[in-house]
PDB file of N, CA and C in Angstrom:
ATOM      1  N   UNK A   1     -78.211 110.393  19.563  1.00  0.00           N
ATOM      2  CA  UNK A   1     -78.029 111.304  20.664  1.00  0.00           C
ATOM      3  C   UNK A   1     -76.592 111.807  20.645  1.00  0.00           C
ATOM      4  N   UNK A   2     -76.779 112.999  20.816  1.00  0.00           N
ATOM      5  CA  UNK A   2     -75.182 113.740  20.853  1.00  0.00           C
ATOM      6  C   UNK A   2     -74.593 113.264  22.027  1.00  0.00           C
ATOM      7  N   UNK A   3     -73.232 113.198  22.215  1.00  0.00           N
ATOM      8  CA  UNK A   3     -72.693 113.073  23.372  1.00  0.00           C
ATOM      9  C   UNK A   3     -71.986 114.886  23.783  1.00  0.00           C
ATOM     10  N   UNK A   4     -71.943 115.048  24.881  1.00  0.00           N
ATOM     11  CA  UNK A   4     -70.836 116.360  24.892  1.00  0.00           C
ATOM     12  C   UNK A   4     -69.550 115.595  25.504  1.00  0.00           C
ATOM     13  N   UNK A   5     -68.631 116.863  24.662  1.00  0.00           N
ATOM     14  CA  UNK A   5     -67.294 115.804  25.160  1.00  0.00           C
ATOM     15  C   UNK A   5     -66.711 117.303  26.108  1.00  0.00           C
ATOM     16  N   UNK A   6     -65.790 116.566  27.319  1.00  0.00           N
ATOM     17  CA  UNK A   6     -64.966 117.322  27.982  1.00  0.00           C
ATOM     18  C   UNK A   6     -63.254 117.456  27.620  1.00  0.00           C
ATOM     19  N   UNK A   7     -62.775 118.583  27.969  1.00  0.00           N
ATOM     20  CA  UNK A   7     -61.878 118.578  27.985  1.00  0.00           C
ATOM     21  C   UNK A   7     -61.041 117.869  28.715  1.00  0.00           C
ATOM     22  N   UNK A   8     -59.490 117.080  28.889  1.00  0.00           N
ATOM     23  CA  UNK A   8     -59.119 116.384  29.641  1.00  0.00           C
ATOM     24  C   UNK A   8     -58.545 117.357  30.824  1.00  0.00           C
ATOM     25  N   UNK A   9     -58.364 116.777  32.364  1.00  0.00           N
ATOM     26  CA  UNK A   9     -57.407 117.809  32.709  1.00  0.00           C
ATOM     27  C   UNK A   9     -56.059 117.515  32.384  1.00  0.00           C
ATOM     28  N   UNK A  10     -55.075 118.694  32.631  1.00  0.00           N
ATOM     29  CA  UNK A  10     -54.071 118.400  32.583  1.00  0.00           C
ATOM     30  C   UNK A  10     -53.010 118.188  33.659  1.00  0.00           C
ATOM     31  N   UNK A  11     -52.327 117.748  34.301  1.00  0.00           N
ATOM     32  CA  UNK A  11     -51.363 117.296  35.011  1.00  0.00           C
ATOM     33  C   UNK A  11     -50.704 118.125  35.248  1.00  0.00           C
ATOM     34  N   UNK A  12     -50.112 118.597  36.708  1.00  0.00           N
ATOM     35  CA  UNK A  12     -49.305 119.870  37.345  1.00  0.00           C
ATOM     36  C   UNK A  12     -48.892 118.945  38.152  1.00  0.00           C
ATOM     37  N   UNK A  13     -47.681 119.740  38.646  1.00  0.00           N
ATOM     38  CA  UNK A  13     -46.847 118.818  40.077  1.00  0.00           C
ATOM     39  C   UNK A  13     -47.535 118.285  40.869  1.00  0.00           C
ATOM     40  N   UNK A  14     -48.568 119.122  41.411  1.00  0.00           N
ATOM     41  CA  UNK A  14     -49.295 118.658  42.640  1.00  0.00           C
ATOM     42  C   UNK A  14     -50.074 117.845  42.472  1.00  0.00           C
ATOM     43  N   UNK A  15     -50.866 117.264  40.703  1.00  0.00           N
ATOM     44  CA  UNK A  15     -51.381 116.052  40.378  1.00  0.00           C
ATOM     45  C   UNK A  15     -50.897 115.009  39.814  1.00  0.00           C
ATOM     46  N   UNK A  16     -49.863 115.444  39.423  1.00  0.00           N
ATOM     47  CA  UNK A  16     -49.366 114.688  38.062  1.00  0.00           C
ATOM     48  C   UNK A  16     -49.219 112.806  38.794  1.00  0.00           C
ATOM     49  N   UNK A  17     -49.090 112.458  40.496  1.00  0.00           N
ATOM     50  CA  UNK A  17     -49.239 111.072  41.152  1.00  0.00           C
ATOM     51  C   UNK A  17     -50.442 111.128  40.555  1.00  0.00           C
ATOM     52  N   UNK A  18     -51.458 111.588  40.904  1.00  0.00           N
ATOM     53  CA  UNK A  18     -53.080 110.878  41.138  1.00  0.00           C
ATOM     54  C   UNK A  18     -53.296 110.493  39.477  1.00  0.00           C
ATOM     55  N   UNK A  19     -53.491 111.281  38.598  1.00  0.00           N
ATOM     56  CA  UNK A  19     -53.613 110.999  37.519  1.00  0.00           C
ATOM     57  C   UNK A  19     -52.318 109.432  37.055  1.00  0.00           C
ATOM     58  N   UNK A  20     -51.418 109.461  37.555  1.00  0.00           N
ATOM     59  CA  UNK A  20     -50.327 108.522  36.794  1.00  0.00           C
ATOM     60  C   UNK A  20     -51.431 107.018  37.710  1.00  0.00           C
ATOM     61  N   UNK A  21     -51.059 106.821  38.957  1.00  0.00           N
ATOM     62  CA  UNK A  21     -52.126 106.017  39.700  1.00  0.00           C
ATOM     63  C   UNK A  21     -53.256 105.340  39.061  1.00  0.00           C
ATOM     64  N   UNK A  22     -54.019 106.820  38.976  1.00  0.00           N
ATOM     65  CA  UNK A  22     -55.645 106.215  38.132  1.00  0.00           C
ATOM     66  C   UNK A  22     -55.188 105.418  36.952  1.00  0.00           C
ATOM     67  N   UNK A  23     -54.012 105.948  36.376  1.00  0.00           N
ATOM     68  CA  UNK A  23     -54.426 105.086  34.758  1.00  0.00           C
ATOM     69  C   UNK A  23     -53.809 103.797  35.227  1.00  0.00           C
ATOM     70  N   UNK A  24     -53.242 103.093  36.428  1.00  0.00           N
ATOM     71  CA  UNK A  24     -53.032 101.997  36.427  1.00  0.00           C
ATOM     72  C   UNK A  24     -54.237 101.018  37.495  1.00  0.00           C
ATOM     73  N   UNK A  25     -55.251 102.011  37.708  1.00  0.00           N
ATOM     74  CA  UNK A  25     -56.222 101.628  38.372  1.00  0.00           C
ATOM     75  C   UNK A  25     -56.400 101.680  39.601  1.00  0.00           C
ATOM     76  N   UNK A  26     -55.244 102.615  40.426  1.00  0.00           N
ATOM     77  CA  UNK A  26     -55.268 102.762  41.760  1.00  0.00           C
ATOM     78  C   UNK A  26     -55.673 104.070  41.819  1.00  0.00           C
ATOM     79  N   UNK A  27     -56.536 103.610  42.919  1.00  0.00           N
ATOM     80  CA  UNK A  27     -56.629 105.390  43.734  1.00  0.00           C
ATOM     81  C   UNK A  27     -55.715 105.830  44.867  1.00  0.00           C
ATOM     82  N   UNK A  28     -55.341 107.352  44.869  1.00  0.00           N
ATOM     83  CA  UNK A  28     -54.655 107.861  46.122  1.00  0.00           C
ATOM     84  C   UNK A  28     -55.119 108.426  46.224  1.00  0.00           C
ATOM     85  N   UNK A  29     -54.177 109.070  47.487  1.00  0.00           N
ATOM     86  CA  UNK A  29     -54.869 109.962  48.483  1.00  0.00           C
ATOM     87  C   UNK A  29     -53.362 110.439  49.286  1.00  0.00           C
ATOM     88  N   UNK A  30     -53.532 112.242  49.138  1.00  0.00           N
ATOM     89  CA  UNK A  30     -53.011 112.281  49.992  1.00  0.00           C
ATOM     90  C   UNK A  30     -53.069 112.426  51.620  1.00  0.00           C
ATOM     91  N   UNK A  31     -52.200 112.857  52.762  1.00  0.00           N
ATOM     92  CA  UNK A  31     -52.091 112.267  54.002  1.00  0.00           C
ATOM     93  C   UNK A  31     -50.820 113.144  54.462  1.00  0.00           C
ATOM     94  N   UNK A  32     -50.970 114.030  55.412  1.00  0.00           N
ATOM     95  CA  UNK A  32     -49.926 115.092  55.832  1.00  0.00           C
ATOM     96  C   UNK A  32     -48.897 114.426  56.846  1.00  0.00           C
ATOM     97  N   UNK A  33     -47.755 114.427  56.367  1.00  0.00           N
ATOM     98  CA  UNK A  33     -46.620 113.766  57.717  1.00  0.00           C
ATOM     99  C   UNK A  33     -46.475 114.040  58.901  1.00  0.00           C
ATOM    100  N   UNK A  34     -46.985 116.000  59.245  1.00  0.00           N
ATOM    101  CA  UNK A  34     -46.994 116.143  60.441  1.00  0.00           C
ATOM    102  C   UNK A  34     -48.507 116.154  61.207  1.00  0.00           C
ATOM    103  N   UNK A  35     -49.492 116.509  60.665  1.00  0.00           N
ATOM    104  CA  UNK A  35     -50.414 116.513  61.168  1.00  0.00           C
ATOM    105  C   UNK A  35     -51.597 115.130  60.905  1.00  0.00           C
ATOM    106  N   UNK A  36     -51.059 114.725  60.133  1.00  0.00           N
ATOM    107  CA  UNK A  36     -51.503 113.303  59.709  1.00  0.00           C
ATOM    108  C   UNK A  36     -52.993 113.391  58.932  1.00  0.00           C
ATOM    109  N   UNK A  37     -53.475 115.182  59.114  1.00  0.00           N
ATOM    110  CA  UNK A  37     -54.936 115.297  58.160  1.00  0.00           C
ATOM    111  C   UNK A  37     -54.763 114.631  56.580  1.00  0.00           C
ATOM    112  N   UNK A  38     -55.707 113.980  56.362  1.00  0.00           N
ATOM    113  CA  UNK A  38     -56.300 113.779  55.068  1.00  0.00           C
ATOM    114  C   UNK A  38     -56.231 114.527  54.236  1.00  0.00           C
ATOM    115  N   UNK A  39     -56.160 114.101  52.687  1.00  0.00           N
ATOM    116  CA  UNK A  39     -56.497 115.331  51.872  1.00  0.00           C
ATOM    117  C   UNK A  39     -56.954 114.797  49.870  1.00  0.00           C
ATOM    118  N   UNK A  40     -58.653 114.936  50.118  1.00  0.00           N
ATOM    119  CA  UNK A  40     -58.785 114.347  48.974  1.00  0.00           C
ATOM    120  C   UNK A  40     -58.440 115.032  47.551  1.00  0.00           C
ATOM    121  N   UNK A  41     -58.314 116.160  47.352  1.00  0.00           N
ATOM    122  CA  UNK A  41     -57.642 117.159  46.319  1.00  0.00           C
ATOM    123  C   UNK A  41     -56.505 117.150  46.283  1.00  0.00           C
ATOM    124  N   UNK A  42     -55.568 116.952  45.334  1.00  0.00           N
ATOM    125  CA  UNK A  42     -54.515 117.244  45.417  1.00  0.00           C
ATOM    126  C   UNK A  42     -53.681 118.274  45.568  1.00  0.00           C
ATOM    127  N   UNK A  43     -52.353 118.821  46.612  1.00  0.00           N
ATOM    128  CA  UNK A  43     -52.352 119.815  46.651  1.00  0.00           C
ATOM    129  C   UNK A  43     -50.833 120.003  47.082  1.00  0.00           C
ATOM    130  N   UNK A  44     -50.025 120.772  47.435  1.00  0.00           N
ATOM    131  CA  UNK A  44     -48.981 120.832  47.659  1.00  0.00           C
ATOM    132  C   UNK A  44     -48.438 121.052  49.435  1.00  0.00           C
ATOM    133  N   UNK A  45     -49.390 121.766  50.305  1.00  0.00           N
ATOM    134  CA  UNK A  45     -49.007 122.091  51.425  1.00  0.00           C
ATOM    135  C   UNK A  45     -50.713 120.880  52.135  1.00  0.00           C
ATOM    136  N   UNK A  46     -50.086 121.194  53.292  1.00  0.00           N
ATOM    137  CA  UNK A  46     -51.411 120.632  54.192  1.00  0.00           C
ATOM    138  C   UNK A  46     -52.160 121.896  54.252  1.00  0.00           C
ATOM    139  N   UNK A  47     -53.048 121.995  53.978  1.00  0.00           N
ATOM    140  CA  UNK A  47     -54.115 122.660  54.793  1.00  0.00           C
ATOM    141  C   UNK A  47     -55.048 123.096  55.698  1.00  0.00           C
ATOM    142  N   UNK A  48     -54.419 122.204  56.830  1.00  0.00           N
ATOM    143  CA  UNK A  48     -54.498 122.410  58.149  1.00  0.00           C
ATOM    144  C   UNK A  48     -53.292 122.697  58.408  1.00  0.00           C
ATOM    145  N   UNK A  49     -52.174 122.446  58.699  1.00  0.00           N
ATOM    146  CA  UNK A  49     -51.131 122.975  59.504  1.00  0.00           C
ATOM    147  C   UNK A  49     -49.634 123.699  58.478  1.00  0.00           C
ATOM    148  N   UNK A  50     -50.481 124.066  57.007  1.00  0.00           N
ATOM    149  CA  UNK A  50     -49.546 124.620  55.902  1.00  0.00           C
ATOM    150  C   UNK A  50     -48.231 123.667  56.125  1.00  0.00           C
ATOM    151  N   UNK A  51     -47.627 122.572  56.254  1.00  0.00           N
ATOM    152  CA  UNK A  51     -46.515 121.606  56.286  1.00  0.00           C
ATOM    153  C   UNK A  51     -46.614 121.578  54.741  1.00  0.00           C
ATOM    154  N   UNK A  52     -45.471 121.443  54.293  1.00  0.00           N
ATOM    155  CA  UNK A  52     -45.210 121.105  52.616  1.00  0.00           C
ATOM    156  C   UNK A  52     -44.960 119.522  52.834  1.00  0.00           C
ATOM    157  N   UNK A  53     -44.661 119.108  51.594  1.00  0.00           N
ATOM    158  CA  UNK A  53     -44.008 117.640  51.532  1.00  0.00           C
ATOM    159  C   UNK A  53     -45.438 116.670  51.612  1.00  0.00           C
ATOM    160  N   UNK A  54     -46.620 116.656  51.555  1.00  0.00           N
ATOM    161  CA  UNK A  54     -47.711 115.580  51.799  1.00  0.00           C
ATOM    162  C   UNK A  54     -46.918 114.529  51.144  1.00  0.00           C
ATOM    163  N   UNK A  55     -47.439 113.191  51.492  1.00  0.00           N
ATOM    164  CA  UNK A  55     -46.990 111.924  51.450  1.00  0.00           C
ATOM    165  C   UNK A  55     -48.883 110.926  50.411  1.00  0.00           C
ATOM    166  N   UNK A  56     -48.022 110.385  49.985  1.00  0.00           N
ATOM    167  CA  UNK A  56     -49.309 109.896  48.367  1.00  0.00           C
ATOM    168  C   UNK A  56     -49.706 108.023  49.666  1.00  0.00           C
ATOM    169  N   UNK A  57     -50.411 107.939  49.461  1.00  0.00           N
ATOM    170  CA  UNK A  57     -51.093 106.948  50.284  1.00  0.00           C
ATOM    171  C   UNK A  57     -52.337 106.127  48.904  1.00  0.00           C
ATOM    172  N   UNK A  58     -51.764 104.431  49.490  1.00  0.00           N
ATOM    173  CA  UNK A  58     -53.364 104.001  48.127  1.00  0.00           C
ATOM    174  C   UNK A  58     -54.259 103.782  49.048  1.00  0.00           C
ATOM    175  N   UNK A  59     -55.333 103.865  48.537  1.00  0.00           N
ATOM    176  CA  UNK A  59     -56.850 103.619  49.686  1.00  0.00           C
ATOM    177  C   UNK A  59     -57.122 102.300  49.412  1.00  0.00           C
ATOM    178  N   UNK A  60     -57.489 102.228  50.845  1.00  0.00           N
ATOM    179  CA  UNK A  60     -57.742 100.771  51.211  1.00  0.00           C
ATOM    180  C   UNK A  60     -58.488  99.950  50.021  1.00  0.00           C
ATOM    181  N   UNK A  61     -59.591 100.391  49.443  1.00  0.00           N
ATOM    182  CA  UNK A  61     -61.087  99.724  48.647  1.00  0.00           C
ATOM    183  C   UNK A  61     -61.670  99.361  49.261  1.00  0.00           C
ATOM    184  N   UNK A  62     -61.712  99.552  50.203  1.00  0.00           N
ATOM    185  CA  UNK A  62     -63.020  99.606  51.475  1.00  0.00           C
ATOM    186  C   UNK A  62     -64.001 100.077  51.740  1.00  0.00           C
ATOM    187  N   UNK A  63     -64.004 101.703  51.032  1.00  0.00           N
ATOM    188  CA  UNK A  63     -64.959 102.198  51.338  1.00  0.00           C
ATOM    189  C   UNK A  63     -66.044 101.798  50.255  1.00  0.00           C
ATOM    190  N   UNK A  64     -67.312 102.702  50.454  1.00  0.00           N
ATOM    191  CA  UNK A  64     -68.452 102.556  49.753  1.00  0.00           C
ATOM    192  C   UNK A  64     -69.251 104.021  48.981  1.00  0.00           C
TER     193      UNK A  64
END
């Protein structure tokens, strides 16, 4: 059976934490300083209240 192979992504400012993280087996997440929304994509501003600066958070392993 063939496998298909993917391309890797590549790493930009706004990912380059999550990817470094994963390869040591943690997951993040970012988490906005002023508005405190969540944010599972990585990204540079909040997207609720456009604030720059998000803050990198590890997740609990709690969920399911």
């Amino acid at each position: 059976m063939n496998t298909a192979t993917r391309p890797l992504p590549l790493p930009t400012q706004a990912t380059l934490p999550f990817w470094t993280a994963a390869a040591q087996g943690k997951l993040i997440f970012q988490r906005c300083g002023k508005c405190k929304t969540t944010h599972s994509t990585p990204r540079l501003f909040c997207r609720h209240c456009m604030a720059e600066g998000l803050e990198w958070e590890t997740s609990s392993g709690i969920g399911s």
